[in-house]
N, C-alpha and C. Protein backbone atom coordinates (compact mmCIF):
# COMPACT_ATOMS: atom_id res chain seq x y z
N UNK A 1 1.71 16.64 2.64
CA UNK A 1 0.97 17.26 1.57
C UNK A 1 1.63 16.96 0.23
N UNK A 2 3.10 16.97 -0.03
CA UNK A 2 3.72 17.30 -0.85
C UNK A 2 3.39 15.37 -1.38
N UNK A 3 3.49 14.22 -0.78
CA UNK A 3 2.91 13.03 -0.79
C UNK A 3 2.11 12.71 -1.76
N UNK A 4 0.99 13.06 -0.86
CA UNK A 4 -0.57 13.42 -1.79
C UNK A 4 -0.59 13.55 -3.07
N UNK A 5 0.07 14.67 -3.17
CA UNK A 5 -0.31 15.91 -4.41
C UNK A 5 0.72 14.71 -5.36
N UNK A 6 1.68 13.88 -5.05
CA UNK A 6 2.60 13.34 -6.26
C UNK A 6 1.79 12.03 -6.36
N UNK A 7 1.38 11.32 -5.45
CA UNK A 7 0.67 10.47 -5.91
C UNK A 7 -0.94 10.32 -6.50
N UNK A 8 -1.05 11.69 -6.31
CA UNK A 8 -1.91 11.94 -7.50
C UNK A 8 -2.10 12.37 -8.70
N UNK A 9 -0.60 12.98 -8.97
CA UNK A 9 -0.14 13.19 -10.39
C UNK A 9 -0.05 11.71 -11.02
N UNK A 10 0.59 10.72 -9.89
CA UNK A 10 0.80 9.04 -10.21
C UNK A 10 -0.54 8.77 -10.80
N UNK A 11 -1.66 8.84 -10.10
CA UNK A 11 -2.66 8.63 -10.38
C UNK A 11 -3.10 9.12 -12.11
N UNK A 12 -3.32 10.33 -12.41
CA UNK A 12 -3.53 11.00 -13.46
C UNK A 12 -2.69 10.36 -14.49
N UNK A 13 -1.70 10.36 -14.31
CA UNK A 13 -0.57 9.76 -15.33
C UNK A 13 -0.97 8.34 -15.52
N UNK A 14 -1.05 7.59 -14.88
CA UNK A 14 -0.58 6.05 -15.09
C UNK A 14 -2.30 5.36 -14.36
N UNK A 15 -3.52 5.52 -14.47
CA UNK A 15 -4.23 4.90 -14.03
C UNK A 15 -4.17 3.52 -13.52
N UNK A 16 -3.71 2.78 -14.81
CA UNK A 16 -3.78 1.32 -14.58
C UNK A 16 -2.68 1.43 -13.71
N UNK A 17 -1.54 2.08 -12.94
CA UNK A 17 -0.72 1.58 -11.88
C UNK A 17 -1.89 1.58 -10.99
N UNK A 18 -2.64 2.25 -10.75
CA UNK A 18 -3.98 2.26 -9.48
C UNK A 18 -4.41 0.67 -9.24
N UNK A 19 -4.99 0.59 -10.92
CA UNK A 19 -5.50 -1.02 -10.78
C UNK A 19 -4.69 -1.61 -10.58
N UNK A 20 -3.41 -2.20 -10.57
CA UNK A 20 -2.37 -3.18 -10.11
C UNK A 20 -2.31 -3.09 -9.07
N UNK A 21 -2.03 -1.60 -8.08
CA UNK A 21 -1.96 -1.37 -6.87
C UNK A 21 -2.78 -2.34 -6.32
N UNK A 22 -4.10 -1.79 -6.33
CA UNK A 22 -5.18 -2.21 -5.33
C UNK A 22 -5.22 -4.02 -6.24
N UNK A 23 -4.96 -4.42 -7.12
CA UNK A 23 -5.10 -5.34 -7.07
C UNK A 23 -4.45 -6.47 -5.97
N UNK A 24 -3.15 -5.59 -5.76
CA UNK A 24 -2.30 -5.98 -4.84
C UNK A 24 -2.60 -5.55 -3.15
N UNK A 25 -3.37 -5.13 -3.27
CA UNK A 25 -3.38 -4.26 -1.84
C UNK A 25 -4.78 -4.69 -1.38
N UNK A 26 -5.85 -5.10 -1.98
CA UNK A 26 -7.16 -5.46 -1.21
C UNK A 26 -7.06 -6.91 -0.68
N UNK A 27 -6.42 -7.84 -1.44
CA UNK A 27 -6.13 -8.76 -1.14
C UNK A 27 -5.55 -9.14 0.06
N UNK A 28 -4.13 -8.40 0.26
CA UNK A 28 -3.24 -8.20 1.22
C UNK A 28 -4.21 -7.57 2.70
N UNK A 29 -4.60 -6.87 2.21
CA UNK A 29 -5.53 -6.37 3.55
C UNK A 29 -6.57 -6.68 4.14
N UNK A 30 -7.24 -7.73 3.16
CA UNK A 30 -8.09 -8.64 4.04
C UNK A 30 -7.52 -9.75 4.35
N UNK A 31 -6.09 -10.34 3.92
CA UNK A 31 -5.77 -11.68 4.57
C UNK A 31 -4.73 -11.10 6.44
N UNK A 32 -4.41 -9.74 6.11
CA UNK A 32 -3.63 -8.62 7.30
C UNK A 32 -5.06 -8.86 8.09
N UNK A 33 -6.73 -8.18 7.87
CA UNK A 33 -7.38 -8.36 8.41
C UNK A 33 -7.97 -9.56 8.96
N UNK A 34 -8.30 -10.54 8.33
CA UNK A 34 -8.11 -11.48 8.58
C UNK A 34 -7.43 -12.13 10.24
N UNK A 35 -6.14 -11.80 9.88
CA UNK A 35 -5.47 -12.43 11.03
C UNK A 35 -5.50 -11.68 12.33
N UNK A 36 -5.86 -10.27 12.18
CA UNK A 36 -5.80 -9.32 13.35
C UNK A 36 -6.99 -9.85 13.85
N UNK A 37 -8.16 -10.10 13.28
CA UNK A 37 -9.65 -10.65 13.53
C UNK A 37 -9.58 -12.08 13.86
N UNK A 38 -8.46 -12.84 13.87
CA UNK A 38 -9.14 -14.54 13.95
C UNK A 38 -9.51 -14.72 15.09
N UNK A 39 -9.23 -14.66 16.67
CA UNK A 39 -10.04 -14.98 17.80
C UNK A 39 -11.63 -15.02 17.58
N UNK A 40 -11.91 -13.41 16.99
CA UNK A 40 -13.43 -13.63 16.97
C UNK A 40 -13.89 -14.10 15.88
N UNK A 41 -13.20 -14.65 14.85
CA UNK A 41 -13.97 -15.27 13.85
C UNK A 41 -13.74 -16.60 14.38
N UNK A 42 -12.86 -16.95 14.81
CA UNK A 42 -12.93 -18.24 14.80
C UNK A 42 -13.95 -18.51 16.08
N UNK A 43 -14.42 -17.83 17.30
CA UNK A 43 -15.55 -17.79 18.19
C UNK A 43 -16.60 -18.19 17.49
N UNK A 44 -16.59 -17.21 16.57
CA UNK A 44 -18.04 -16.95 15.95
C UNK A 44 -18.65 -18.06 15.13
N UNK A 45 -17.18 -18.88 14.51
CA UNK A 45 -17.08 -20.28 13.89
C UNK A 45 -17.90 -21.30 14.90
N UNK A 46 -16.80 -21.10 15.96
CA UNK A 46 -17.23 -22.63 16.76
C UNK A 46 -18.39 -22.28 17.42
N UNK A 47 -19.03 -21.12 17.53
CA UNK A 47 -20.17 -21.26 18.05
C UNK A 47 -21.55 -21.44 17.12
N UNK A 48 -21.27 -21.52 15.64
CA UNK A 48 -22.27 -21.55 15.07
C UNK A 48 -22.44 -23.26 15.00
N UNK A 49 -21.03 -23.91 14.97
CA UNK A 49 -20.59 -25.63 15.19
C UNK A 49 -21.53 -25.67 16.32
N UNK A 50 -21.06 -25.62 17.55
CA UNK A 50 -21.60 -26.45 18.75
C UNK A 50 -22.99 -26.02 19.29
């Protein structure tokens, strides 16, 4: 709880740290997703190929 509540004072205080954050963090988490997912993307690849 105690977490939360400070990183949302972070929030209030410093917005643009938010935007840097996630600038840094959406990225990161779809190339993390990405790789947890490649079997079936890459299925889904070669079956649209052959």
């Amino acid at each position: 709880m105690g977490v939360r509540a400070s990183l949302y004072n972070n929030v209030q205080k410093n917005p643009g740290y938010l935007v840097v954050f996630l600038q840094y963090f959406i990225p990161a988490a779809l190339i993390v997703y990405t790789m947890l997912e490649r079997i079936a993307l890459l299925t889904f690849v070669l079956a649209g190929v052959l």
